[in-house]
N, C-alpha and C. Protein backbone atom coordinates (compact mmCIF):
# COMPACT_ATOMS: atom_id res chain seq x y z
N UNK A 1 18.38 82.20 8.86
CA UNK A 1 17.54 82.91 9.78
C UNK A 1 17.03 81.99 10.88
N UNK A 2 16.73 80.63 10.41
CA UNK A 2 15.92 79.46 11.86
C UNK A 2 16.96 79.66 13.09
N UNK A 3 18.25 79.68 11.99
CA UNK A 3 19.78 79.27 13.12
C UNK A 3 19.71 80.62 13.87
N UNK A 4 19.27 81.79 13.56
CA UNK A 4 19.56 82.85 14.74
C UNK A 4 18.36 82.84 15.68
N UNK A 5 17.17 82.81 14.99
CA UNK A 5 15.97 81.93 15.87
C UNK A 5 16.08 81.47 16.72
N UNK A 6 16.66 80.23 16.67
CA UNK A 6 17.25 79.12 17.94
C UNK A 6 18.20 79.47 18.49
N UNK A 7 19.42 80.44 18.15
CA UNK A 7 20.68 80.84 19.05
C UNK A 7 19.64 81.67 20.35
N UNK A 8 18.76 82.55 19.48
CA UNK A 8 17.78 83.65 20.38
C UNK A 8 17.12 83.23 21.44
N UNK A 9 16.26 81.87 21.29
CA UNK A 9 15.30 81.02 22.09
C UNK A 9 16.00 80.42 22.91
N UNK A 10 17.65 79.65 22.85
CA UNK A 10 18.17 79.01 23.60
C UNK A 10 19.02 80.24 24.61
N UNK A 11 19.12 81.54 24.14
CA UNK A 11 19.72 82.46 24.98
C UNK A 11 18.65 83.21 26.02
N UNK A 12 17.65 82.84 25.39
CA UNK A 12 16.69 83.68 26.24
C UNK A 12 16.43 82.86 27.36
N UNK A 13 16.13 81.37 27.05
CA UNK A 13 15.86 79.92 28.24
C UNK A 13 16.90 79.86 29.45
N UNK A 14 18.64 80.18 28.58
CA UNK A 14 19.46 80.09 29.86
C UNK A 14 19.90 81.41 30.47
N UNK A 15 18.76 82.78 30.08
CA UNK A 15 18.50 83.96 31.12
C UNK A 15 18.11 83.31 32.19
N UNK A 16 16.92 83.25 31.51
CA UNK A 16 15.58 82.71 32.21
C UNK A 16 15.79 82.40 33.39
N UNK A 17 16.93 80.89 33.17
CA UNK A 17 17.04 80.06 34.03
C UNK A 17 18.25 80.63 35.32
N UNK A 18 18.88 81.46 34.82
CA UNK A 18 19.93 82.23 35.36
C UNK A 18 18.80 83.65 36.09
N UNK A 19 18.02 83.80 36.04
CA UNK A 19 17.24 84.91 37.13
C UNK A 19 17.42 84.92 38.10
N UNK A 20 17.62 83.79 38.88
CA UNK A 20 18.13 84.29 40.75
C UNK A 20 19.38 84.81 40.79
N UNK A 21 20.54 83.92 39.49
CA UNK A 21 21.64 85.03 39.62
C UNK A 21 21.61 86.29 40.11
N UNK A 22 20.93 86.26 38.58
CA UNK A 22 21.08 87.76 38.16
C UNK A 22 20.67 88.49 39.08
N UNK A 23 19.32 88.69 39.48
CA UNK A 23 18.79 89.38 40.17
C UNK A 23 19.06 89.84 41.68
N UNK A 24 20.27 88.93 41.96
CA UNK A 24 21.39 89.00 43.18
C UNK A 24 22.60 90.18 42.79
N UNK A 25 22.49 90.19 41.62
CA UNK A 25 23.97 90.56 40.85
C UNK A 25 23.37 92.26 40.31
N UNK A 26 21.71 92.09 40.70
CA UNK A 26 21.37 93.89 39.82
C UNK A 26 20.67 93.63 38.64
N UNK A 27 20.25 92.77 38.06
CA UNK A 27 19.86 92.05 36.37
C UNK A 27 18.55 92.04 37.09
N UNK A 28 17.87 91.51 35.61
CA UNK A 28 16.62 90.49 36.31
C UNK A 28 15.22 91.18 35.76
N UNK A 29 15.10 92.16 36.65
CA UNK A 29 13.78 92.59 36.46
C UNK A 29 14.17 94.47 36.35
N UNK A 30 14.82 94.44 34.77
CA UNK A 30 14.49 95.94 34.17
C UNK A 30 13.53 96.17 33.35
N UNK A 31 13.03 97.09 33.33
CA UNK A 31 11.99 97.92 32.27
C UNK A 31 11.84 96.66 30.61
N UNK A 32 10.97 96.72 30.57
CA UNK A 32 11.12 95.54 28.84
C UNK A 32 10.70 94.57 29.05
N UNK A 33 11.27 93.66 30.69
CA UNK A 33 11.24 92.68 30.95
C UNK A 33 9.51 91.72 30.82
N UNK A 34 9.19 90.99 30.53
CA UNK A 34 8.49 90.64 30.36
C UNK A 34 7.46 89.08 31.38
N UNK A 35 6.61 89.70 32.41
CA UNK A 35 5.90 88.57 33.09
C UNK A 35 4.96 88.29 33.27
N UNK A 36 4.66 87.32 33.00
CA UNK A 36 2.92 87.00 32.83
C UNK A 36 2.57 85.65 33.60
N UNK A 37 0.91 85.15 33.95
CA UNK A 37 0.84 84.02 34.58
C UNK A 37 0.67 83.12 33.14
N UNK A 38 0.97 81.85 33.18
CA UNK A 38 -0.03 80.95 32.28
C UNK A 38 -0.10 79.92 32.67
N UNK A 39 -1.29 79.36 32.69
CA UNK A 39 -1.97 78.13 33.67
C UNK A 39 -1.36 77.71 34.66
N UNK A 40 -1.40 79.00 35.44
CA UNK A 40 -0.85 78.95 37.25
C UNK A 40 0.28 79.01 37.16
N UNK A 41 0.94 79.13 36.36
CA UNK A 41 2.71 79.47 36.43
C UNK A 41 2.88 80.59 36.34
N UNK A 42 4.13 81.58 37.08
CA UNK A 42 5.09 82.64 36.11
C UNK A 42 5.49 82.37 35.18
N UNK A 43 5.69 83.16 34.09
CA UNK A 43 6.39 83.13 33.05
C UNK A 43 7.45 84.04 33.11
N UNK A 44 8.34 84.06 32.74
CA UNK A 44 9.37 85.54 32.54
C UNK A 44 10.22 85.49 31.76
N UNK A 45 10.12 86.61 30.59
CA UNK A 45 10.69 86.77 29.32
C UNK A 45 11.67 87.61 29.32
N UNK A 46 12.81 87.71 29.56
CA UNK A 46 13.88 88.71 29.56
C UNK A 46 14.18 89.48 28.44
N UNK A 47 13.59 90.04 27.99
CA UNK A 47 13.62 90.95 27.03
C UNK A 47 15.24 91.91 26.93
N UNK A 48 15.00 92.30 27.78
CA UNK A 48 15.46 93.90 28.17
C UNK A 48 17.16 93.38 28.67
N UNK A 49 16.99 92.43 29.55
CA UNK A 49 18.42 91.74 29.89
C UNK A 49 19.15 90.98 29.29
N UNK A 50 18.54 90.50 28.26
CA UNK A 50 19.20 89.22 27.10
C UNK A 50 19.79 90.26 26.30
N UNK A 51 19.04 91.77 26.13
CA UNK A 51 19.67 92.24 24.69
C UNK A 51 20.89 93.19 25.70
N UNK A 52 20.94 93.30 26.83
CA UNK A 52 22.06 94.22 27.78
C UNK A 52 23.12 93.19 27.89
N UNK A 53 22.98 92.23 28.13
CA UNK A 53 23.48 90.86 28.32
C UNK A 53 24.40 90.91 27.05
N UNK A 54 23.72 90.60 25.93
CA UNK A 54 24.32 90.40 24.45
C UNK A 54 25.08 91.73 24.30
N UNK A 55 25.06 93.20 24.79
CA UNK A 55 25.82 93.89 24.35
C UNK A 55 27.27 94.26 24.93
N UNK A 56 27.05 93.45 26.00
CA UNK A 56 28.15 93.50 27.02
C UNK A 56 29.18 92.28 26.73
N UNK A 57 28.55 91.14 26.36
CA UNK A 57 29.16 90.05 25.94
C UNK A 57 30.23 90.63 24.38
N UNK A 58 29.23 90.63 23.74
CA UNK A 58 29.43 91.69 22.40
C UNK A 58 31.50 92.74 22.44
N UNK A 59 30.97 93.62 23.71
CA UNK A 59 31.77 94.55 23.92
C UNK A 59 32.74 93.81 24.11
N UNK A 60 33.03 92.95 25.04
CA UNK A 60 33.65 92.09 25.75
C UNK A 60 34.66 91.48 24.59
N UNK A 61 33.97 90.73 23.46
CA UNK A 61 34.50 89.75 22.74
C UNK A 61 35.57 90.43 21.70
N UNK A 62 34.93 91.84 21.60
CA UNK A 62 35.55 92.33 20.31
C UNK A 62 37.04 93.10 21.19
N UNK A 63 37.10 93.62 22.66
CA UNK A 63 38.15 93.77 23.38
C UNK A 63 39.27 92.78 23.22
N UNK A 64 39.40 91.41 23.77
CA UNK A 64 39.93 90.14 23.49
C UNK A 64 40.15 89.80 22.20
């Protein structure tokens, strides 16, 4: 269970970090999504796009 934990936390970090992509591409900021300040920063939790993300990847893998 830690190991899907950390697959989860490290997929959610390289959303994260992938947001200007996305958000060029239509991603980014859907419904779920999650943003908050904390000590003067944005935060932004991709909720909603990591699990659209994962089902498309998903679809993808089992095609191939």
């Amino acid at each position: 269970m830690l190991k899907w934990l950390l697959v989860l936390a490290v997929g959610v970090a390289v959303i994260a970090l992938a947001t200007p992509w996305l958000q060029r591409h239509g991603l980014g900021r859907l419904p779920g999504d999650v943003t908050f300040n904390w000590r003067g920063r944005r935060v932004y939790v991709p909720i909603t796009t990591t699990i659209l993300l994962s089902l498309a990847l998903t679809l993808l893998a089992r095609l191939v």
